[in-house]
PDB file of N, CA and C in Angstrom:
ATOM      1  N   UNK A   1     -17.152  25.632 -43.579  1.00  0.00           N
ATOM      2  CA  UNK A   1     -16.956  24.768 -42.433  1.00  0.00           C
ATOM      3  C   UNK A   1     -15.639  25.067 -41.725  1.00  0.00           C
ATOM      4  N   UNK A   2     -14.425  25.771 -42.208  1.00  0.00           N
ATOM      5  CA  UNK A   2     -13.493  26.140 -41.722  1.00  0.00           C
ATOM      6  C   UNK A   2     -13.393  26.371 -41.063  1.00  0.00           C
ATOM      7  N   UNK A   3     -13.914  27.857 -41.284  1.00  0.00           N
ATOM      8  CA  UNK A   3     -14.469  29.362 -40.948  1.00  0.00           C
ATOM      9  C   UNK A   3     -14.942  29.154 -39.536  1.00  0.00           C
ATOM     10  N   UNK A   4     -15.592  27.971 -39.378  1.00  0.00           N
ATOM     11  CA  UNK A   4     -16.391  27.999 -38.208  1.00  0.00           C
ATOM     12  C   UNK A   4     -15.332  26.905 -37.455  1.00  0.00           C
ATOM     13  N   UNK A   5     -14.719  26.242 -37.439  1.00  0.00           N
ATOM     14  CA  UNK A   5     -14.145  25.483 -36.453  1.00  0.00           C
ATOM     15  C   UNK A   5     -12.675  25.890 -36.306  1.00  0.00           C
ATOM     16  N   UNK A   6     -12.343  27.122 -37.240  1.00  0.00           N
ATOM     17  CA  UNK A   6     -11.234  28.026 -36.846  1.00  0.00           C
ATOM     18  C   UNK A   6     -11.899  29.210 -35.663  1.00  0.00           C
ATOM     19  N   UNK A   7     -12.666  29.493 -36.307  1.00  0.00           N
ATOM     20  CA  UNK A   7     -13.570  30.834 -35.028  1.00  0.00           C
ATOM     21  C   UNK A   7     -14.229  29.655 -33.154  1.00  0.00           C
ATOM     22  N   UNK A   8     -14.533  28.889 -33.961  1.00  0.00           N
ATOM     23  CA  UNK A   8     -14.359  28.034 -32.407  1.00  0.00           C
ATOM     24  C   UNK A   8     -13.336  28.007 -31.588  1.00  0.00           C
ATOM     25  N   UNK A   9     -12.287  27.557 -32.417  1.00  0.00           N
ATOM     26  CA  UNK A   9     -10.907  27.413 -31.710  1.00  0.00           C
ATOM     27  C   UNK A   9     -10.628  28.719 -31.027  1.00  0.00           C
ATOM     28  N   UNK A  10     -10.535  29.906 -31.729  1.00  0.00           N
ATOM     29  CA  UNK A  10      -9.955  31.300 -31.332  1.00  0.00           C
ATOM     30  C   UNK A  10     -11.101  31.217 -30.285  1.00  0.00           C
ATOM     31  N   UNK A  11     -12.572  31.409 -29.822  1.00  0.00           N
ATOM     32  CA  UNK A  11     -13.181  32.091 -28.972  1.00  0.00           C
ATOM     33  C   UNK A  11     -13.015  30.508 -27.787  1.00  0.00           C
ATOM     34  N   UNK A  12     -12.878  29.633 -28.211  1.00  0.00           N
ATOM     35  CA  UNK A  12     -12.717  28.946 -27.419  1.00  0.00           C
ATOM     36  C   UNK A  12     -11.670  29.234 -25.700  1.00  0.00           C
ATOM     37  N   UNK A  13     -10.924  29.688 -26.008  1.00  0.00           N
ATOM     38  CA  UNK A  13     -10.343  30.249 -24.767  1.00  0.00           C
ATOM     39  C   UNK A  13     -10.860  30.627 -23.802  1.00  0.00           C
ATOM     40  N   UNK A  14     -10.978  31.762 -24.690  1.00  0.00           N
ATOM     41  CA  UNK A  14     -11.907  33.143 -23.708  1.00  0.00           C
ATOM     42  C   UNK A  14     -13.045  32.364 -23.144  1.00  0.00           C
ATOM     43  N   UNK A  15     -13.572  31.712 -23.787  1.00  0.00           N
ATOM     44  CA  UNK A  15     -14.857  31.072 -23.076  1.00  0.00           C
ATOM     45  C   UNK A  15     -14.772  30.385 -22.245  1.00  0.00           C
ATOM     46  N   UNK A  16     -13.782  29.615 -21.998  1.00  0.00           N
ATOM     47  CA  UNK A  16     -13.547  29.280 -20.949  1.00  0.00           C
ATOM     48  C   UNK A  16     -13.185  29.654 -19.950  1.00  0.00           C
ATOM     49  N   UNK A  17     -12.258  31.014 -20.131  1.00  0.00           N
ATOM     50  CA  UNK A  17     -12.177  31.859 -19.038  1.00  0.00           C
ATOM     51  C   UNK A  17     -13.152  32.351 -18.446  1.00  0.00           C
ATOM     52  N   UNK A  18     -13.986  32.585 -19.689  1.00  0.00           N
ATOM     53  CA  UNK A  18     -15.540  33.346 -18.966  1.00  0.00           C
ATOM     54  C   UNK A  18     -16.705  32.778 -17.929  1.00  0.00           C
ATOM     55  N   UNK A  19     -16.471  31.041 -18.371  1.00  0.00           N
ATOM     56  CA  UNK A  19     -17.062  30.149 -17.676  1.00  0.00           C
ATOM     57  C   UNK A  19     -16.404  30.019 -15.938  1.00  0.00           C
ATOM     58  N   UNK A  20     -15.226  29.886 -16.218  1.00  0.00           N
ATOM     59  CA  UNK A  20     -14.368  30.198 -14.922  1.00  0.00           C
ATOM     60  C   UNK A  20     -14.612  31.149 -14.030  1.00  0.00           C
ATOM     61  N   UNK A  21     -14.753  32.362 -14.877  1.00  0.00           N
ATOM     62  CA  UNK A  21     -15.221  33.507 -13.633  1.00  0.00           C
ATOM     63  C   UNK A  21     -16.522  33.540 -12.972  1.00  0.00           C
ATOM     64  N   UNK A  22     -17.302  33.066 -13.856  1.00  0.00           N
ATOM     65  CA  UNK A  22     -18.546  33.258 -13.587  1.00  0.00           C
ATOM     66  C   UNK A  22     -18.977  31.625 -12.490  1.00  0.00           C
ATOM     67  N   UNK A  23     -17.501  30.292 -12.922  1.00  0.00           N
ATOM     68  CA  UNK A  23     -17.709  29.248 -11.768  1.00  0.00           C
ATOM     69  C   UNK A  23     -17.074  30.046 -10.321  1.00  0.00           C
ATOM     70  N   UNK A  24     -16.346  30.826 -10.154  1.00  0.00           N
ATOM     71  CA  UNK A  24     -15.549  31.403  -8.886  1.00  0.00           C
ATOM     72  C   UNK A  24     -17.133  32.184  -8.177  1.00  0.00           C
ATOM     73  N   UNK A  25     -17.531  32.827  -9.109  1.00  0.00           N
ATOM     74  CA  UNK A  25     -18.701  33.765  -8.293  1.00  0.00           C
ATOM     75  C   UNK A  25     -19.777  32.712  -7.599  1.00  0.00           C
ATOM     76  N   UNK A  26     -19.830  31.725  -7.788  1.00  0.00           N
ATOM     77  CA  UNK A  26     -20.816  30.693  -7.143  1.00  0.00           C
ATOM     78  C   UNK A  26     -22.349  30.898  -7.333  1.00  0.00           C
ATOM     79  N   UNK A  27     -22.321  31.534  -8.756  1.00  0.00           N
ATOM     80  CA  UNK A  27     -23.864  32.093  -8.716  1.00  0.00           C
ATOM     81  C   UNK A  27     -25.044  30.683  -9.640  1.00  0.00           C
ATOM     82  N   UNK A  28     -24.171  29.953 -10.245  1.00  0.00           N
ATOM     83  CA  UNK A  28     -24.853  29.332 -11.134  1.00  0.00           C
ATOM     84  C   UNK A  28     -24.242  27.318 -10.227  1.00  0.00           C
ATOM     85  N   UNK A  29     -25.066  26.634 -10.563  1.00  0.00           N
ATOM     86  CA  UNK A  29     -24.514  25.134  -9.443  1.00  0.00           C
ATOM     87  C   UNK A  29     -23.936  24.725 -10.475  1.00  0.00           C
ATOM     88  N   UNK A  30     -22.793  23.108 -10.169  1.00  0.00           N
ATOM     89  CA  UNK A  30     -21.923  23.091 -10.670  1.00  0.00           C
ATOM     90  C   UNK A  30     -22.509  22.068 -11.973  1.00  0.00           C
ATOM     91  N   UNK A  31     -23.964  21.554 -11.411  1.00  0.00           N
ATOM     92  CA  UNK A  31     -24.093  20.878 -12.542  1.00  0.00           C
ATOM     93  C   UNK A  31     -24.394  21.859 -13.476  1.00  0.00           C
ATOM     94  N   UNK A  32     -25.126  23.189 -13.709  1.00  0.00           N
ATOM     95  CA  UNK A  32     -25.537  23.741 -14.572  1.00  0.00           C
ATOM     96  C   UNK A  32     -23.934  24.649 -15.741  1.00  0.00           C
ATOM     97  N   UNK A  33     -22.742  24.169 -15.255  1.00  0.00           N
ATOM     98  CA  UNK A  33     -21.642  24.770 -16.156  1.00  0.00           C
ATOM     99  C   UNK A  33     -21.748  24.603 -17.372  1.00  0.00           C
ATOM    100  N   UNK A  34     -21.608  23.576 -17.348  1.00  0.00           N
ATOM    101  CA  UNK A  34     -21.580  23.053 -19.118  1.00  0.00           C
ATOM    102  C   UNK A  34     -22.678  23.727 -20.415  1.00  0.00           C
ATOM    103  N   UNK A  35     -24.036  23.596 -19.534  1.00  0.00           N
ATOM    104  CA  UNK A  35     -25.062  24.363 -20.287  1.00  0.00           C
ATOM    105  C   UNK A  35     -24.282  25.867 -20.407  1.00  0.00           C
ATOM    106  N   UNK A  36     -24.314  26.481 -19.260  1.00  0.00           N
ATOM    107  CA  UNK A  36     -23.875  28.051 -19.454  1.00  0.00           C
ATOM    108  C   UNK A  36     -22.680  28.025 -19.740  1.00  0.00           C
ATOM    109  N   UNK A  37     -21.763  27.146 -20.462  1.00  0.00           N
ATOM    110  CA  UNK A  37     -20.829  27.530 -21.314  1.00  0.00           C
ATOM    111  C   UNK A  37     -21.278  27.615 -22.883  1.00  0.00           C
ATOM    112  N   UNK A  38     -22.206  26.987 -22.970  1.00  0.00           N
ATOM    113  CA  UNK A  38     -22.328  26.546 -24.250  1.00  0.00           C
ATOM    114  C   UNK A  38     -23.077  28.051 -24.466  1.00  0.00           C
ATOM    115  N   UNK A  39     -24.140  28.584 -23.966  1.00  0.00           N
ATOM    116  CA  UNK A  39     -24.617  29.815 -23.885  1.00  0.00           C
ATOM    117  C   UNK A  39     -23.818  30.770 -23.523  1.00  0.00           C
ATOM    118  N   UNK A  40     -22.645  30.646 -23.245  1.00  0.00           N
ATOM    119  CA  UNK A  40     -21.631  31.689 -23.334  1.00  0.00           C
ATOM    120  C   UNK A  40     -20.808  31.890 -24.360  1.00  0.00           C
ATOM    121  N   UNK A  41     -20.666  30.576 -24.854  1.00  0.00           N
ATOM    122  CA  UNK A  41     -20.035  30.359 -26.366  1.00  0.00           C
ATOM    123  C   UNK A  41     -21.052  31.312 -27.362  1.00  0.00           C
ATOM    124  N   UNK A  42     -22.114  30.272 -27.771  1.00  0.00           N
ATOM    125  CA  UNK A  42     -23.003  31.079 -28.404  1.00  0.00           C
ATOM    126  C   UNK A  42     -23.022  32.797 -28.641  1.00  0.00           C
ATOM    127  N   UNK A  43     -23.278  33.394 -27.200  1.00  0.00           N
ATOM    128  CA  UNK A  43     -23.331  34.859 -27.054  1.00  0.00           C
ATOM    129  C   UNK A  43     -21.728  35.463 -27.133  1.00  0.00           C
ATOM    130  N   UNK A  44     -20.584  34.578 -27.501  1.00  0.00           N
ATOM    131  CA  UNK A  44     -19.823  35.464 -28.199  1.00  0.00           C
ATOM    132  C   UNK A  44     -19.371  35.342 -29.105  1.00  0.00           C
ATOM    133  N   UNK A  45     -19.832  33.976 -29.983  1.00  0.00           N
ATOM    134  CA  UNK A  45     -20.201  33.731 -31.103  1.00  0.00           C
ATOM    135  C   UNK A  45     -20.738  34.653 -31.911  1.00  0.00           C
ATOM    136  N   UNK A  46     -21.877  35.307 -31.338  1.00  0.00           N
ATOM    137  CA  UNK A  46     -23.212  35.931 -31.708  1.00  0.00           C
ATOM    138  C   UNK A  46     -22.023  37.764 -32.006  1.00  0.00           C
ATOM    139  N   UNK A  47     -21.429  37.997 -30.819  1.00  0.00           N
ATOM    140  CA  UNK A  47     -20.597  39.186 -30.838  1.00  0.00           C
ATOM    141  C   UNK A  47     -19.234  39.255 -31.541  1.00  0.00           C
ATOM    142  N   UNK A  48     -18.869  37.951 -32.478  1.00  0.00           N
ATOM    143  CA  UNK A  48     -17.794  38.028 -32.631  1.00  0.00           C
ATOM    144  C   UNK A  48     -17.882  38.539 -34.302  1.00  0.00           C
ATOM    145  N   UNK A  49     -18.341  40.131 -34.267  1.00  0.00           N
ATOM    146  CA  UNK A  49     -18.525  40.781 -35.824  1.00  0.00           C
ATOM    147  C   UNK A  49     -17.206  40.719 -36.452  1.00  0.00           C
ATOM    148  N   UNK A  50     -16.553  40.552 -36.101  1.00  0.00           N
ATOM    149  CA  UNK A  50     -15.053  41.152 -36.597  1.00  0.00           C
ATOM    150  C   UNK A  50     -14.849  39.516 -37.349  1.00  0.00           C
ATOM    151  N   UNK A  51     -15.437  38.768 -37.569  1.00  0.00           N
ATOM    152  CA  UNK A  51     -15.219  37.426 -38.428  1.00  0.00           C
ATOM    153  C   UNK A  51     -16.428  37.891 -39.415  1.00  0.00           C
ATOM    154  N   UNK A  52     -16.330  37.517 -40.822  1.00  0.00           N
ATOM    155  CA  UNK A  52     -16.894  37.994 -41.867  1.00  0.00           C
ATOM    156  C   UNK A  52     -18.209  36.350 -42.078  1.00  0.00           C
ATOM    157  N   UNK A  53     -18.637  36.197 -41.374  1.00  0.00           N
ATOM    158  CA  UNK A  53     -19.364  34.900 -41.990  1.00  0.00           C
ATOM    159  C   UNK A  53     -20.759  35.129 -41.200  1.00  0.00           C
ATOM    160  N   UNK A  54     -21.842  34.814 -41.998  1.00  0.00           N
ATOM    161  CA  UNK A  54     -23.258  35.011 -41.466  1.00  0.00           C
ATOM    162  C   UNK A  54     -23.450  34.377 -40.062  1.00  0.00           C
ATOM    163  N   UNK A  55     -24.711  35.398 -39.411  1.00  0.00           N
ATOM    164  CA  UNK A  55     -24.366  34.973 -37.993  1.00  0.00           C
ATOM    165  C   UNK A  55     -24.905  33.325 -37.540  1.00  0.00           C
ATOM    166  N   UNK A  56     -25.851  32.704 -38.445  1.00  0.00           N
ATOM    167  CA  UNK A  56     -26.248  31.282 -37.946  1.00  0.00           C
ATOM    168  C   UNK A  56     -24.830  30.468 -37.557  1.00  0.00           C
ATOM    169  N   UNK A  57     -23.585  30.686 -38.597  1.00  0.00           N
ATOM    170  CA  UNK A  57     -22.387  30.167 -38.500  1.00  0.00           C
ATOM    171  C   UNK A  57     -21.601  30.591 -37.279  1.00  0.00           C
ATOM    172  N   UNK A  58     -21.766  31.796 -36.914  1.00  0.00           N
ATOM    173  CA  UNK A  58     -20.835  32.627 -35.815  1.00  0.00           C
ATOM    174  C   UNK A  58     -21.336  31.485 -34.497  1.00  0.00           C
ATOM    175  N   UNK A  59     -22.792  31.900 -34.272  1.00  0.00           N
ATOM    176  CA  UNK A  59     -23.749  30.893 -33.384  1.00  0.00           C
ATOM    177  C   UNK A  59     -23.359  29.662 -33.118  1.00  0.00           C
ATOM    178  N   UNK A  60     -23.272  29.275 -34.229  1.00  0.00           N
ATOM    179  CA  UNK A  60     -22.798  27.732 -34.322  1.00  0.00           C
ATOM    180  C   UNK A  60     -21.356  27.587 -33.692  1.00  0.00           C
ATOM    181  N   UNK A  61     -20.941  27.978 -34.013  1.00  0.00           N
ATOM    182  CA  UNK A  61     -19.218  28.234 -33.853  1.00  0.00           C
ATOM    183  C   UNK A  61     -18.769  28.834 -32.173  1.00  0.00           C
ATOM    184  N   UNK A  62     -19.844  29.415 -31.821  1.00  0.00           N
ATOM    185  CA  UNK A  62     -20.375  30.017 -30.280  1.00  0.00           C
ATOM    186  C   UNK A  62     -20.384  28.296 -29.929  1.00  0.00           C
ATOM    187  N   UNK A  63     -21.515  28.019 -30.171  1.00  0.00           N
ATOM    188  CA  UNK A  63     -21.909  26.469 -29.276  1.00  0.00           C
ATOM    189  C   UNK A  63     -20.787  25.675 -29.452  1.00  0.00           C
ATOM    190  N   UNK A  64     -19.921  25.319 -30.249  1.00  0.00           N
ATOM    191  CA  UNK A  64     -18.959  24.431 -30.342  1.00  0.00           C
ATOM    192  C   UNK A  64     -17.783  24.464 -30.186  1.00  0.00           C
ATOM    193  N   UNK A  65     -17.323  26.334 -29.547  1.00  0.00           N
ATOM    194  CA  UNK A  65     -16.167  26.882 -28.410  1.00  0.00           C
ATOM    195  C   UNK A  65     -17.192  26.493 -26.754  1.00  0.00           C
ATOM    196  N   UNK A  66     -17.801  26.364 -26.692  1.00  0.00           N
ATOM    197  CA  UNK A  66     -18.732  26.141 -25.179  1.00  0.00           C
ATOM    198  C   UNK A  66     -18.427  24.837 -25.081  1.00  0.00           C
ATOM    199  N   UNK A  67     -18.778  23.791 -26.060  1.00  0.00           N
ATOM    200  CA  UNK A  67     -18.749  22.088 -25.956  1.00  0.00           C
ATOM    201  C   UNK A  67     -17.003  22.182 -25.668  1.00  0.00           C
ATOM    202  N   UNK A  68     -16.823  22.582 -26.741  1.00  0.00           N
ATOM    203  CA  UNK A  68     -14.765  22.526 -26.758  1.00  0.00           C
ATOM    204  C   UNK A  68     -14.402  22.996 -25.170  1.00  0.00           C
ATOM    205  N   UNK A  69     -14.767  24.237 -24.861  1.00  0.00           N
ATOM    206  CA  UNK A  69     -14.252  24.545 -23.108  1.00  0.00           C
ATOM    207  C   UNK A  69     -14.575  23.323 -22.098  1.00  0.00           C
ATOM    208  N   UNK A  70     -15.666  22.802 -22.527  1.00  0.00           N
ATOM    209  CA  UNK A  70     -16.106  22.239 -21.229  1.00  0.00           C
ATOM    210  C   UNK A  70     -15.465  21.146 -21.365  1.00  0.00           C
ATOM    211  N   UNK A  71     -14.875  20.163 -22.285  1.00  0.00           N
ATOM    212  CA  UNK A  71     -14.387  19.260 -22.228  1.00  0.00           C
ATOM    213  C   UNK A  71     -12.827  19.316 -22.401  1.00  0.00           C
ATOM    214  N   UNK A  72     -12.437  20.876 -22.759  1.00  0.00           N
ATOM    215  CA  UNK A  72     -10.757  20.912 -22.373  1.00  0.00           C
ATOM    216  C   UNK A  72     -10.736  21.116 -20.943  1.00  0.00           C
ATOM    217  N   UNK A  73     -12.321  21.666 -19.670  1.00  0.00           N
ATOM    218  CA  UNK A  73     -11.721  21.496 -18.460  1.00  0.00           C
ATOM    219  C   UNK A  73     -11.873  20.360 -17.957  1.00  0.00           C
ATOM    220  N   UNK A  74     -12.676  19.495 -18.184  1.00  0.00           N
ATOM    221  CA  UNK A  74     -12.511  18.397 -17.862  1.00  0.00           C
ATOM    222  C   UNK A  74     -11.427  17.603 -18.576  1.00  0.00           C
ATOM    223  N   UNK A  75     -11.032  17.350 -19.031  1.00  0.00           N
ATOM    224  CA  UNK A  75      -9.878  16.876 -19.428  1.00  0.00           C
ATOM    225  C   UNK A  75      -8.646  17.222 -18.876  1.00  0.00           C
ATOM    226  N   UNK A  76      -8.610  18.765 -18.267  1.00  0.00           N
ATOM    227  CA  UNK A  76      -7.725  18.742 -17.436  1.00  0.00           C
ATOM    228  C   UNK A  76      -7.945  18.120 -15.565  1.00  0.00           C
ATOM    229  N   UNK A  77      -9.326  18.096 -15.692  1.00  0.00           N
ATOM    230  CA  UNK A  77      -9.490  17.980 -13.915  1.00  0.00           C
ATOM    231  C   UNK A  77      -9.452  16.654 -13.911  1.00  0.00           C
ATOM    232  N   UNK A  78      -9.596  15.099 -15.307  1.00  0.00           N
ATOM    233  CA  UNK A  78      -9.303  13.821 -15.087  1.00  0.00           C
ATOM    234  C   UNK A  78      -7.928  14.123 -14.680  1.00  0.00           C
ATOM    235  N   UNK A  79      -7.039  14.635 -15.664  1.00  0.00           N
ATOM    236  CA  UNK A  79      -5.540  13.958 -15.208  1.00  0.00           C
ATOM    237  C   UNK A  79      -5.587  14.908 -14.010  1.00  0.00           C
ATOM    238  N   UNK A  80      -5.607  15.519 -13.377  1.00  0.00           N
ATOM    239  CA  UNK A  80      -5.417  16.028 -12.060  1.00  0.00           C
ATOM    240  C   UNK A  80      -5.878  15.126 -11.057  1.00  0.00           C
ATOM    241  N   UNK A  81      -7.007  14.234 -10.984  1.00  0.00           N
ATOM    242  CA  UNK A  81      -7.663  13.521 -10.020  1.00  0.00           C
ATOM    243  C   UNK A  81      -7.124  11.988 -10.726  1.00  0.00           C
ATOM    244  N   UNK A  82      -6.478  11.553 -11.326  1.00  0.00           N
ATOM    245  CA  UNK A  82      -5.559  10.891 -11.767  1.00  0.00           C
ATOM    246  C   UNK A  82      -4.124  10.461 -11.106  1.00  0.00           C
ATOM    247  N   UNK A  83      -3.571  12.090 -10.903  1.00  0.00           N
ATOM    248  CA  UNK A  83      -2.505  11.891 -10.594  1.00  0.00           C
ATOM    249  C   UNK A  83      -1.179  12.345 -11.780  1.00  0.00           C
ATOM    250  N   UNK A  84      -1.506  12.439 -12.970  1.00  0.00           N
ATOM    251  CA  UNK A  84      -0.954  12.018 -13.793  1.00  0.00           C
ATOM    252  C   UNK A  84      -0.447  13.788 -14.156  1.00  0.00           C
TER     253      UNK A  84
END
C-alpha cells in the first residue's frame, strides 16, 4: 500500500502537467478534465516500469495521481477565485 501512494505522489506532478497541456490545446471540454486526468494517470501508471510492483498496483496508483491532480488544481483555482 506504500508503494502505491508513494508512486502516486511522484507521478502525480507530471500528470498534472500533462493534463494542463493537453487543457491549453482546447481539444477535450472543460467538463471532460478530470476524467482524462484520471486516464492519464492510469496510462503512466501503466508506463511507470522503473517502480518494481505488479502492474494492477502501478494502474491503481495511475488513477489516484489523476484524482490527486485534479483536486490539487482545484484547490488552487478556489483560493484564487477567493482572493486568498
Amino acid at each position: 500500500m506504500i508503494e502505491i501512494l508513494v508512486m502516486a505522489t511522484t507521478i502525480s506532478a507530471v500528470t498534472s502537467g500533462l493534463v494542463q497541456a493537453i487543457k491549453k490545446t482546447k481539444l477535450i471540454p472543460k467538463d471532460f478534465l478530470p476524467l482524462t486526468a484520471v486516464f492519464v494517470g492510469i496510462i503512466l501508471g501503466g508506463l511507470a516500469v522503473f517502480i518494481e510492483i505488479d502492474i494492477a498496483s502501478r494502474l491503481w496508483a495511475g488513477g489516484i495521481s489523476g484524482l490527486a491532480s485534479v483536486g490539487l488544481f482545484e484547490l488552487g483555482k478556489q483560493k484564487k477565485e477567493n482572493g486568498d
